[in-house]
N, C-alpha and C. Protein backbone atom coordinates (compact mmCIF):
# COMPACT_ATOMS: atom_id res chain seq x y z
N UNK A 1 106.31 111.35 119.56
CA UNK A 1 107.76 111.39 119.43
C UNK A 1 108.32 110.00 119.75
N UNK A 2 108.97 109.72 118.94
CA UNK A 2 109.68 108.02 119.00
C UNK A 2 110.80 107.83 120.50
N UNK A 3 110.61 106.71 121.03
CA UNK A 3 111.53 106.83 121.86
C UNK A 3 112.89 106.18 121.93
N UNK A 4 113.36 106.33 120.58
CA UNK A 4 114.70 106.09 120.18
C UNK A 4 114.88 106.94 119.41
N UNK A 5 116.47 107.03 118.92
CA UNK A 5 116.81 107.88 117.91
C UNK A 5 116.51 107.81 116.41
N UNK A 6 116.28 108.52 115.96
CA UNK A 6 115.22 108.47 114.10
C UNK A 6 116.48 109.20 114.23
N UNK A 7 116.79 108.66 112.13
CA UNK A 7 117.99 109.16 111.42
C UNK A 7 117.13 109.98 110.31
N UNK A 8 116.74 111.38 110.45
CA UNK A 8 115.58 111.77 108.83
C UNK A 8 116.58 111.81 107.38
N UNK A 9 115.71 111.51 106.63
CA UNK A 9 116.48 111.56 105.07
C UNK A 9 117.83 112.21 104.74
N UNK A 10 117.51 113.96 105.64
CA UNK A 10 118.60 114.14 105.27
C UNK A 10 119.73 114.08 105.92
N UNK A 11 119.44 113.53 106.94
CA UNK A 11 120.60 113.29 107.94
C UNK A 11 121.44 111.79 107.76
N UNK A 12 121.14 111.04 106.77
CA UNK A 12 121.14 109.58 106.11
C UNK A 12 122.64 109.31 105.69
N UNK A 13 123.66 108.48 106.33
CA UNK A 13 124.42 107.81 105.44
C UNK A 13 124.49 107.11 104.05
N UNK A 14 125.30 106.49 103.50
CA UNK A 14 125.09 106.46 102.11
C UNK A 14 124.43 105.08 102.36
N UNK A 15 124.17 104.28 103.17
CA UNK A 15 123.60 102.80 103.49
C UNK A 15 122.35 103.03 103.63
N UNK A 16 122.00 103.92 104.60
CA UNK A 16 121.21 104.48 105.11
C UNK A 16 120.22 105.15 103.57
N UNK A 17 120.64 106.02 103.23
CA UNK A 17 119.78 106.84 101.88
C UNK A 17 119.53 105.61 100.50
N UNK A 18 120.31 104.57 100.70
CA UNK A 18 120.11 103.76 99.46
C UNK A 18 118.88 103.16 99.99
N UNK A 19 118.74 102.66 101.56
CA UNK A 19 117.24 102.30 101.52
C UNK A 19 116.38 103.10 101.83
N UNK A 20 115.97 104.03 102.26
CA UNK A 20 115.27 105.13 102.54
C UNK A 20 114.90 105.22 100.64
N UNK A 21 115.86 105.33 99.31
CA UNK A 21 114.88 105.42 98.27
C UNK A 21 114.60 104.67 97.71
N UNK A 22 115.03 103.50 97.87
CA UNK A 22 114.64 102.19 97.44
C UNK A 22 112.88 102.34 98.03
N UNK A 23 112.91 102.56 99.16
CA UNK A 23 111.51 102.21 99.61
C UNK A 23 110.41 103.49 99.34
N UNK A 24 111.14 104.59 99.32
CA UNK A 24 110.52 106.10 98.20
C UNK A 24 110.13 105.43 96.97
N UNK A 25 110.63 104.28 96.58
CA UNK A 25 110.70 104.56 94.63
C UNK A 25 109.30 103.37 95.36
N UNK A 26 109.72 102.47 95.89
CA UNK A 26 108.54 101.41 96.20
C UNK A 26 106.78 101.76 96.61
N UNK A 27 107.01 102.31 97.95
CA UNK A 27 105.88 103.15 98.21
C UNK A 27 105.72 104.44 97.82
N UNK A 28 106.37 105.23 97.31
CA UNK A 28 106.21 106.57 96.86
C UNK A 28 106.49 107.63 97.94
N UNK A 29 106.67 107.35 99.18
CA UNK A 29 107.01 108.09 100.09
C UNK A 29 108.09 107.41 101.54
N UNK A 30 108.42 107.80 102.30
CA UNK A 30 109.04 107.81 103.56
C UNK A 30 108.33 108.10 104.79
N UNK A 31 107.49 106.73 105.41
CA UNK A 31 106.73 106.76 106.29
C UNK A 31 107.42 107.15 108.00
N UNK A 32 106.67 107.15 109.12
CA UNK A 32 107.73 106.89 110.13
C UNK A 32 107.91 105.54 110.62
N UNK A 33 107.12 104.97 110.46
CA UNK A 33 107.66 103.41 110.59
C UNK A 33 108.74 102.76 110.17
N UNK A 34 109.19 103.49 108.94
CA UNK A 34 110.53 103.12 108.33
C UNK A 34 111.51 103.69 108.95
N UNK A 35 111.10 105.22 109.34
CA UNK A 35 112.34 106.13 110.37
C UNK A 35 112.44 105.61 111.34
N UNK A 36 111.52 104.88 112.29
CA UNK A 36 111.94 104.59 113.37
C UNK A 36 113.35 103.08 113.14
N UNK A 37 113.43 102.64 111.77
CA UNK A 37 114.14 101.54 112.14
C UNK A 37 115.86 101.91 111.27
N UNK A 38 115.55 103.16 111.43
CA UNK A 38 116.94 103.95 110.47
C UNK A 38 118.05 103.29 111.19
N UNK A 39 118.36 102.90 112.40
CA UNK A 39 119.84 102.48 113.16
C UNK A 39 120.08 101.40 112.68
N UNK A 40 119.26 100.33 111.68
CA UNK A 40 119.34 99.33 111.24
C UNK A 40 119.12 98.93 109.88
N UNK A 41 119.93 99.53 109.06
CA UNK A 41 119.49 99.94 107.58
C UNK A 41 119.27 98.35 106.68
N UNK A 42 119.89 97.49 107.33
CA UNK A 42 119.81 96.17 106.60
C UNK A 42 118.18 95.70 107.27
N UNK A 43 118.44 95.43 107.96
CA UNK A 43 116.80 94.96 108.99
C UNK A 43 115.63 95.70 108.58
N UNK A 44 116.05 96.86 107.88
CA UNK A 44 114.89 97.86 107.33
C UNK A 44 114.18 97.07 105.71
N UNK A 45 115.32 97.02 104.98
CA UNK A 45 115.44 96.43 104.13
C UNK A 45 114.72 95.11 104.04
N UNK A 46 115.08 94.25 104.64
CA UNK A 46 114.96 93.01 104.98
C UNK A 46 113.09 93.15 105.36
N UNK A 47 112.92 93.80 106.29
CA UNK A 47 111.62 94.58 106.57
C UNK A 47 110.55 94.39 105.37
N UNK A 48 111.05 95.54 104.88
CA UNK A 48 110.48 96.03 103.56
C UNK A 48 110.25 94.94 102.06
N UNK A 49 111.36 93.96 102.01
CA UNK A 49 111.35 93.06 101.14
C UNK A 49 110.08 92.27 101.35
N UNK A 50 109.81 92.07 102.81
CA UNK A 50 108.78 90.99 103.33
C UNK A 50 107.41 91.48 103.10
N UNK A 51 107.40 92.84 103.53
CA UNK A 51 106.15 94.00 103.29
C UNK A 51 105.41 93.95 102.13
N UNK A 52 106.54 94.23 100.94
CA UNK A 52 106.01 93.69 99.57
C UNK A 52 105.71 92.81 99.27
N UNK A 53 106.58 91.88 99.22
CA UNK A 53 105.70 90.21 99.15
C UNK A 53 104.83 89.59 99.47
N UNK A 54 104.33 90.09 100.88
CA UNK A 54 102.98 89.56 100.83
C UNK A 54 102.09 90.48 100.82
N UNK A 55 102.05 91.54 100.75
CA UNK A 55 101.11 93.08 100.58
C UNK A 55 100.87 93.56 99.08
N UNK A 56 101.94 92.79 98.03
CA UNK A 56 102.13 93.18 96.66
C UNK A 56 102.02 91.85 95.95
N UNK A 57 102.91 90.91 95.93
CA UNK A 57 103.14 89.83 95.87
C UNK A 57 101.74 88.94 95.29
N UNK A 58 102.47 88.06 94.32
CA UNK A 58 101.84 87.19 93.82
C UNK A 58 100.48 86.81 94.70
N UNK A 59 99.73 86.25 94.69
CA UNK A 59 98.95 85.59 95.96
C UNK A 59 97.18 85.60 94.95
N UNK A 60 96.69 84.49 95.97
CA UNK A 60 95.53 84.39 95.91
C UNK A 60 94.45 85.04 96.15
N UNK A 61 95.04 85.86 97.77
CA UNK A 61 94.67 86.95 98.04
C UNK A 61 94.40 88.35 97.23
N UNK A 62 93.02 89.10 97.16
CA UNK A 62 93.33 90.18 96.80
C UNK A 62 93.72 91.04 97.83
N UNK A 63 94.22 92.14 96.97
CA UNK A 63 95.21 93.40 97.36
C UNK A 63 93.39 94.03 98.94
N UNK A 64 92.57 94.06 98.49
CA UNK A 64 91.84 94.93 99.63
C UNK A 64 91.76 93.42 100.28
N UNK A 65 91.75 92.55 100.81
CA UNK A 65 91.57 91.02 101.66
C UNK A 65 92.56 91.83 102.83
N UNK A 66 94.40 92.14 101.86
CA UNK A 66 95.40 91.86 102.49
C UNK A 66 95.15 93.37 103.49
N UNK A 67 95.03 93.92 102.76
CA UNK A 67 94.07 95.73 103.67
C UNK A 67 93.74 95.42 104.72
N UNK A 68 92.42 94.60 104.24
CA UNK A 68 91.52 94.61 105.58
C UNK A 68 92.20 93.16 106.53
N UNK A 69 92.64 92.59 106.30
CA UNK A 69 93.50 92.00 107.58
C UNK A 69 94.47 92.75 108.27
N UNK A 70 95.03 93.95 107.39
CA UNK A 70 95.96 94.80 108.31
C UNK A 70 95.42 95.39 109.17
N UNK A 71 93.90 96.04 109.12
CA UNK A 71 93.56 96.84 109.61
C UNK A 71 92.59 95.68 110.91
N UNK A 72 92.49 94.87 110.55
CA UNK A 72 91.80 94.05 111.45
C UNK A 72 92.60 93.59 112.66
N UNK A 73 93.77 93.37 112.30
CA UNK A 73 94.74 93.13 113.29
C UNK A 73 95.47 94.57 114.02
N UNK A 74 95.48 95.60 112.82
CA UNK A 74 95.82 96.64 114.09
C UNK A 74 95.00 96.87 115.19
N UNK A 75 93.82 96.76 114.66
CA UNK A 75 92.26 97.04 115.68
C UNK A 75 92.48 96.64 116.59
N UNK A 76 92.78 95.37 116.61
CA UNK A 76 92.94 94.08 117.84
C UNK A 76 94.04 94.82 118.43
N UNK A 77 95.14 95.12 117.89
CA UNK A 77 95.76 95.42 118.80
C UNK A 77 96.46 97.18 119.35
N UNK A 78 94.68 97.53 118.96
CA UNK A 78 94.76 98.90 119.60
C UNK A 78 95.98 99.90 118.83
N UNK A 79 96.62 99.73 117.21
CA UNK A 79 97.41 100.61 116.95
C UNK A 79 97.22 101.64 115.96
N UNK A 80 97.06 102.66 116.41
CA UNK A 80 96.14 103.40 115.55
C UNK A 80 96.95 103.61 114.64
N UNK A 81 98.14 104.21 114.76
CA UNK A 81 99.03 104.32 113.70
C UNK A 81 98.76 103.33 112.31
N UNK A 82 98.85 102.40 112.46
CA UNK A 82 98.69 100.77 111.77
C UNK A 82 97.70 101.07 111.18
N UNK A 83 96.47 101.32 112.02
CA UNK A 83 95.10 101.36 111.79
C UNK A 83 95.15 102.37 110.50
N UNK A 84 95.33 103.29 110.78
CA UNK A 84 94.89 104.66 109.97
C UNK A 84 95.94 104.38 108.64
N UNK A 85 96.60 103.86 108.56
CA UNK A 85 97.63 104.04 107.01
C UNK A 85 97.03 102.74 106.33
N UNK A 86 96.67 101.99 107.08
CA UNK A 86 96.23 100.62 106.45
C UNK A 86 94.40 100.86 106.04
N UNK A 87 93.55 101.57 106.77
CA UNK A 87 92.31 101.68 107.03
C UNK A 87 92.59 103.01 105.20
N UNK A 88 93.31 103.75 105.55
CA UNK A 88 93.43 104.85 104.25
C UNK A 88 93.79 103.78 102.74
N UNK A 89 94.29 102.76 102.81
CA UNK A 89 95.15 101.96 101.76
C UNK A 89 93.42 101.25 101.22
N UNK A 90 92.50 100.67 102.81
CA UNK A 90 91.88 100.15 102.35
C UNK A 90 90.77 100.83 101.39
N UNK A 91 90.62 102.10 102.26
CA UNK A 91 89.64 103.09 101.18
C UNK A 91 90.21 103.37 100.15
N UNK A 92 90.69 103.17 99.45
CA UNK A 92 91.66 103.39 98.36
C UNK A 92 90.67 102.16 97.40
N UNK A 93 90.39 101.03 97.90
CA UNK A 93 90.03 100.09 97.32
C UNK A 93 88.49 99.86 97.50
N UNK A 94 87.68 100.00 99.01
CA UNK A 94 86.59 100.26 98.97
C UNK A 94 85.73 101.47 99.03
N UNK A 95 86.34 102.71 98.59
CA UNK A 95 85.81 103.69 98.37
C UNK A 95 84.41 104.08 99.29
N UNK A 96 84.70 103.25 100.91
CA UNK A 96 83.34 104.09 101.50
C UNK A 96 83.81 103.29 103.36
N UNK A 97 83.91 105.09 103.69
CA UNK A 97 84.46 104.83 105.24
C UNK A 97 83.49 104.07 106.12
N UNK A 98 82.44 104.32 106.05
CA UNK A 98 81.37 103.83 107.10
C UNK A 98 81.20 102.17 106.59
N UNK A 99 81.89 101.66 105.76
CA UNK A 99 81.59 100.12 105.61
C UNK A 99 83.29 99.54 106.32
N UNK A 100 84.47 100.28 106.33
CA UNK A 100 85.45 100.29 107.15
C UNK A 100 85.08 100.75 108.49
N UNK A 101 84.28 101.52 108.81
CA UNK A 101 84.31 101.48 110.63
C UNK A 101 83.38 100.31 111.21
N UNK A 102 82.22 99.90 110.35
CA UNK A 102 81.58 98.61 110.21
C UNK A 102 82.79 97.52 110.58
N UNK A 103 83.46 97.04 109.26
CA UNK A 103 84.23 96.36 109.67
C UNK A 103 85.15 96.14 110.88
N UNK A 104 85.73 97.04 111.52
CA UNK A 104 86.70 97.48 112.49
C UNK A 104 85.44 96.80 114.06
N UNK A 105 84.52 97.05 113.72
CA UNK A 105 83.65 97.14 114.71
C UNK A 105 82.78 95.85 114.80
N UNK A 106 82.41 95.15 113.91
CA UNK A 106 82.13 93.67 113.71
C UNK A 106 82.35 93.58 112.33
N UNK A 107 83.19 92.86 111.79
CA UNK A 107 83.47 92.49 110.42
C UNK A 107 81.90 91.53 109.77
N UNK A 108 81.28 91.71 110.57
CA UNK A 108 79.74 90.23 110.20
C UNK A 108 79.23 91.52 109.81
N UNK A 109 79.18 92.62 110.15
CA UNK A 109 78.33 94.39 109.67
C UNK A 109 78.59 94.58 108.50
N UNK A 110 79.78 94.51 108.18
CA UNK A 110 80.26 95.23 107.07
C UNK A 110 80.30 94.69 105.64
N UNK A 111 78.96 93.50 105.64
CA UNK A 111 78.55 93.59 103.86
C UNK A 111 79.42 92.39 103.08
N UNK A 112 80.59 91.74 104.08
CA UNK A 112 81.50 90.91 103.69
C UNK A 112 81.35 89.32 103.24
N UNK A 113 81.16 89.11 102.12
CA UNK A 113 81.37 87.55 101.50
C UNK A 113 81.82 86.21 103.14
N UNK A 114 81.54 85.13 102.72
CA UNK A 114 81.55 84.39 104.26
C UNK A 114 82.99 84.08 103.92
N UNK A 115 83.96 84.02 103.30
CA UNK A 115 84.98 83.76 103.23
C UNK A 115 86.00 84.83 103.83
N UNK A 116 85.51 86.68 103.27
CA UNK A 116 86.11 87.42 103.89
C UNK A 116 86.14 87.77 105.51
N UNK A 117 84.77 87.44 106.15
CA UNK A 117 84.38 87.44 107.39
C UNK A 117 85.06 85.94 108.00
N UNK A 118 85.47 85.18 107.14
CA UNK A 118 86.06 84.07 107.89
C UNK A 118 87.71 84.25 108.41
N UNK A 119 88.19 85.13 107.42
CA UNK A 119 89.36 85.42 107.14
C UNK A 119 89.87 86.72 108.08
N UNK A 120 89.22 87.63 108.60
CA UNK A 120 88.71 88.59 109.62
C UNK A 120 88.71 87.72 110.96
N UNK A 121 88.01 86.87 111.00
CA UNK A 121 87.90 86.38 112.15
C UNK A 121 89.10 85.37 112.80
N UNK A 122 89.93 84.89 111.37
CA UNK A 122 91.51 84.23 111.76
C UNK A 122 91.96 85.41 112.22
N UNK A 123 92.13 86.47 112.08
CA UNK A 123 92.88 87.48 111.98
C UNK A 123 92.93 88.10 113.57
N UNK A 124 91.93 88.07 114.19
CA UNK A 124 92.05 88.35 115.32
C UNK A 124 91.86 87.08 116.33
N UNK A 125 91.85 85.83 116.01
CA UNK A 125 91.63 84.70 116.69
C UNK A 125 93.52 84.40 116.61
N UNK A 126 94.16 85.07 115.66
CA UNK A 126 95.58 84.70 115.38
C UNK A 126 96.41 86.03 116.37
N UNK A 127 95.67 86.66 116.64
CA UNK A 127 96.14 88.54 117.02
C UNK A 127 96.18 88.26 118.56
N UNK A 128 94.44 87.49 119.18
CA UNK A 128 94.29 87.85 120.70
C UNK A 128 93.83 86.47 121.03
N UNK A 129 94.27 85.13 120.32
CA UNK A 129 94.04 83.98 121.18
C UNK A 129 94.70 82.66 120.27
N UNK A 130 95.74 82.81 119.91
CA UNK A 130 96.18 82.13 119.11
C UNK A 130 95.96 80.81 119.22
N UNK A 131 96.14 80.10 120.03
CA UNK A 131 95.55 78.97 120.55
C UNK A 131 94.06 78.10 120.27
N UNK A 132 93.49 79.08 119.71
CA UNK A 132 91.84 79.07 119.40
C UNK A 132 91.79 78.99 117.69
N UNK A 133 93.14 79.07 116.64
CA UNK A 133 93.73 78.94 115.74
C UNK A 133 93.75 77.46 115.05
N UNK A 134 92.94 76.76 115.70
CA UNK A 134 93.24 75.46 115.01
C UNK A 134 93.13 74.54 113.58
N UNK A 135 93.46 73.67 113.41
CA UNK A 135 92.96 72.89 112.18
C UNK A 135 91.95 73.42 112.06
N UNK A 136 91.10 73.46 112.85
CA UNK A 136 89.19 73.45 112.42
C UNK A 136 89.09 74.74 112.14
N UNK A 137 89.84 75.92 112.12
CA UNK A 137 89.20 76.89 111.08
C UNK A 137 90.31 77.39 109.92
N UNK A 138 91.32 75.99 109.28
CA UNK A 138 91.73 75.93 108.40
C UNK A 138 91.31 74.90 107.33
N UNK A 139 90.35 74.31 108.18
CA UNK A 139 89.33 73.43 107.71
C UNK A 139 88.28 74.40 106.96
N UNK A 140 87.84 75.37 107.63
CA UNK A 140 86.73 76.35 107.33
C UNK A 140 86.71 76.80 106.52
N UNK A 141 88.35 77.49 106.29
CA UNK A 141 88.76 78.27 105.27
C UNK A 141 88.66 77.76 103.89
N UNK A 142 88.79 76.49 103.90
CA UNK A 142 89.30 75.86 102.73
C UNK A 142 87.67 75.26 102.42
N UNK A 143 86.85 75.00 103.15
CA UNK A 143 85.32 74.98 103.20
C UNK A 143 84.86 76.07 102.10
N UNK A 144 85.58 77.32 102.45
CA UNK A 144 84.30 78.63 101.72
C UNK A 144 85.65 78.89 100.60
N UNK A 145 86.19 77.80 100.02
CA UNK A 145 87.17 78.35 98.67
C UNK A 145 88.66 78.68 98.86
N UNK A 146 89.00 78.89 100.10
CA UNK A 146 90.20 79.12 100.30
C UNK A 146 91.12 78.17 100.12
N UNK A 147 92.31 78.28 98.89
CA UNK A 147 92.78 77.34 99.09
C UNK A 147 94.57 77.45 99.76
N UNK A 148 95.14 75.99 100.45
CA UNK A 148 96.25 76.52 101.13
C UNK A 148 97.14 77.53 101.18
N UNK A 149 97.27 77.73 99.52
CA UNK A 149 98.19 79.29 99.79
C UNK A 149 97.75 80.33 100.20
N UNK A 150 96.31 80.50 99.78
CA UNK A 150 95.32 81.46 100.50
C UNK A 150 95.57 81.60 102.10
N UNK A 151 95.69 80.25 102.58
CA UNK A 151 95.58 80.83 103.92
C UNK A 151 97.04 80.67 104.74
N UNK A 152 98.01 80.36 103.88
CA UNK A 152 99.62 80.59 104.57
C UNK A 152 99.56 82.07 104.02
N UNK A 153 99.48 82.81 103.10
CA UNK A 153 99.15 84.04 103.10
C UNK A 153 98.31 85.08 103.86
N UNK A 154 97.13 84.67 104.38
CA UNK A 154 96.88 85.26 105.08
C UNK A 154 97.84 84.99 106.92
N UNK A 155 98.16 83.96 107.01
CA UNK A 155 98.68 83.64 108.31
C UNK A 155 99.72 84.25 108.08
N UNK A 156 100.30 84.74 107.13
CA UNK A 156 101.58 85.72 107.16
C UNK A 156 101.32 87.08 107.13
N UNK A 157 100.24 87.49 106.83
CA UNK A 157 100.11 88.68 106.71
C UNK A 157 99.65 89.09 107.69
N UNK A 158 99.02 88.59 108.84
CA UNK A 158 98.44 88.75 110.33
C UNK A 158 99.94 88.31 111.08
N UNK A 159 100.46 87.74 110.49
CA UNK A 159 101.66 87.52 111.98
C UNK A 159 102.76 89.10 111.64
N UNK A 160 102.91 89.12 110.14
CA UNK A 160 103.47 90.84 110.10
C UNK A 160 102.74 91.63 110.49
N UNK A 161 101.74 91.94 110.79
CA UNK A 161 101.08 93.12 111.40
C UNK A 161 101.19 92.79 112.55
N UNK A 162 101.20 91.93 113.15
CA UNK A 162 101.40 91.58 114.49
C UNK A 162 102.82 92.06 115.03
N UNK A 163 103.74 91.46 114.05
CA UNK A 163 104.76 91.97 114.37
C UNK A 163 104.79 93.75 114.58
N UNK A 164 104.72 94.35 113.40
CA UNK A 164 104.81 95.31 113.05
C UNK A 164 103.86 96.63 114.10
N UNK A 165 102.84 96.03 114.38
CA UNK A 165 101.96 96.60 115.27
C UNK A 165 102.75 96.60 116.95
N UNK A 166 103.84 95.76 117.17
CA UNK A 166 104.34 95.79 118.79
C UNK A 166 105.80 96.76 118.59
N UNK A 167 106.08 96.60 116.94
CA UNK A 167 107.42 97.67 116.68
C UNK A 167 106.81 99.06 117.03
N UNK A 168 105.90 99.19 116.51
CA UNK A 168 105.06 100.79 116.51
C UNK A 168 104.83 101.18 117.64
N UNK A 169 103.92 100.23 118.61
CA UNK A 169 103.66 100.30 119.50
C UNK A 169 104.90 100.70 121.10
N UNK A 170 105.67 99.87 120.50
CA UNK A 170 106.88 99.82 121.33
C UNK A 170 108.02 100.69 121.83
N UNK A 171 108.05 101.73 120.48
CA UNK A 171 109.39 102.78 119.97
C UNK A 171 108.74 103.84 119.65
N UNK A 172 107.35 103.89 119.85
CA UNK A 172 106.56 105.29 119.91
C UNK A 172 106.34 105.70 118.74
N UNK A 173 106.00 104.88 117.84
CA UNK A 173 105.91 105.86 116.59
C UNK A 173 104.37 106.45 116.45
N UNK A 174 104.60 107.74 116.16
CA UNK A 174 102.85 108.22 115.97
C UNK A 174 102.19 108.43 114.90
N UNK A 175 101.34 108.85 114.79
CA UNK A 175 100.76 108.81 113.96
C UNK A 175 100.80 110.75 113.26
N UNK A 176 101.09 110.99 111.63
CA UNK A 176 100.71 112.66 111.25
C UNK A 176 99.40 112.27 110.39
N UNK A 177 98.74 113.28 110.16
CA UNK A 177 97.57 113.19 109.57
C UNK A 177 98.01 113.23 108.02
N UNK A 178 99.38 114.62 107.70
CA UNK A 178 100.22 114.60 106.51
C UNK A 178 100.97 113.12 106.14
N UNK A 179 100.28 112.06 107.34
CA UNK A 179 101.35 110.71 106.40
C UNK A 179 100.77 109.89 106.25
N UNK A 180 99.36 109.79 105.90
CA UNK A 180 98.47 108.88 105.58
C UNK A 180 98.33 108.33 104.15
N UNK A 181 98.62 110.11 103.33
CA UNK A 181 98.47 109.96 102.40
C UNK A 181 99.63 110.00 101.28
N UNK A 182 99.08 109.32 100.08
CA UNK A 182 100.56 110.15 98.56
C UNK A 182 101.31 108.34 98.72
N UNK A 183 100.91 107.21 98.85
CA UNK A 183 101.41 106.07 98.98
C UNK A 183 100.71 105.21 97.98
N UNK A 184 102.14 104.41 97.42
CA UNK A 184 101.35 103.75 95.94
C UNK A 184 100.90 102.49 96.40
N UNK A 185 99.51 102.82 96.55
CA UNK A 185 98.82 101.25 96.43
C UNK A 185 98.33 100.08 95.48
């Protein structure tokens, strides 16, 4: 149970319901991560614009890279919620759980190209020691093919889950087993 007030769909002002289906028509459904930020219908928005862009969005990155950095950074930071909608998005793309609990558990297990395991390993060097983030493994990156937009993309997509992982974490949002799924990836 969230520990602020959630506005549900149908309880929605007209500000309120224009983004609630804006982001229905986008993802195909109404998560609680989005309910928890109903008191702030612009900031939701604003939210959501960013979500797509780098989760959808043009990029160098592929669509399962941007997955498995979500889920790499929820790991790190213990949010299961995060974990489980992002970990479901990623099976969507690698079609086999036990190479996702691999990953979650040492990304070097899980079968991964040295670029994706490099990119895993920003991900939580950016999550639980930022400092340890330096030139020298943007040097690395760009070593195994990555090139700069590659990795301002990924550095954005680990600092939103970061973000996004202390919102969740913060305002109680939980996790249903009914909301994992029915989301257009």
């Amino acid at each position: 149970m969230p520990y602020i007030k959630t506005i549900e769909y149908e309880n929605a002002d007209h500000e309120l319901l224009v983004a609630y289906d804006a982001i229905i028509g986008a993802r195909g459904k109404l998560a609680e991560v989005h309910k928890i930020q109903s008191l702030n219908p612009a900031a939701l928005l604003a939210h959501m614009d960013l979500y797509k862009v780098i989760m959808f969005g043009h990029s160098p990155l592929k669509r399962y890279q941007r997955e498995m950095l979500a889920v790499i950074v929820s790991a790190a930071n213990q949010c299961k919620y995060c974990v489980e909608h992002h970990r479901q998005a990623l099976l969507f793309y690698w079609k086999d759980e036990q190479r996702i609990d691999k990953l979650m558990a040492n990304p070097e297990t899980a079968g991964l190209n040295a670029s994706d395991v490099a990119l895993c390993m920003l991900a939580v060097n950016l999550t639980l020691k930022p400092p340890e983030s330096s030139s020298q493994t943007t040097e690395n990156l760009r070593v195994l093919g990555l090139d700069d937009r590659a990795i301002l993309d990924a550095a954005q997509i680990i600092a939103y889950f970061n973000f996004v992982n202390r919102l969740v974490l913060s305002l109680g949002v939980t996790f249903n087993s009914n909301e994992s799924k029915g989301y257009n990836y």
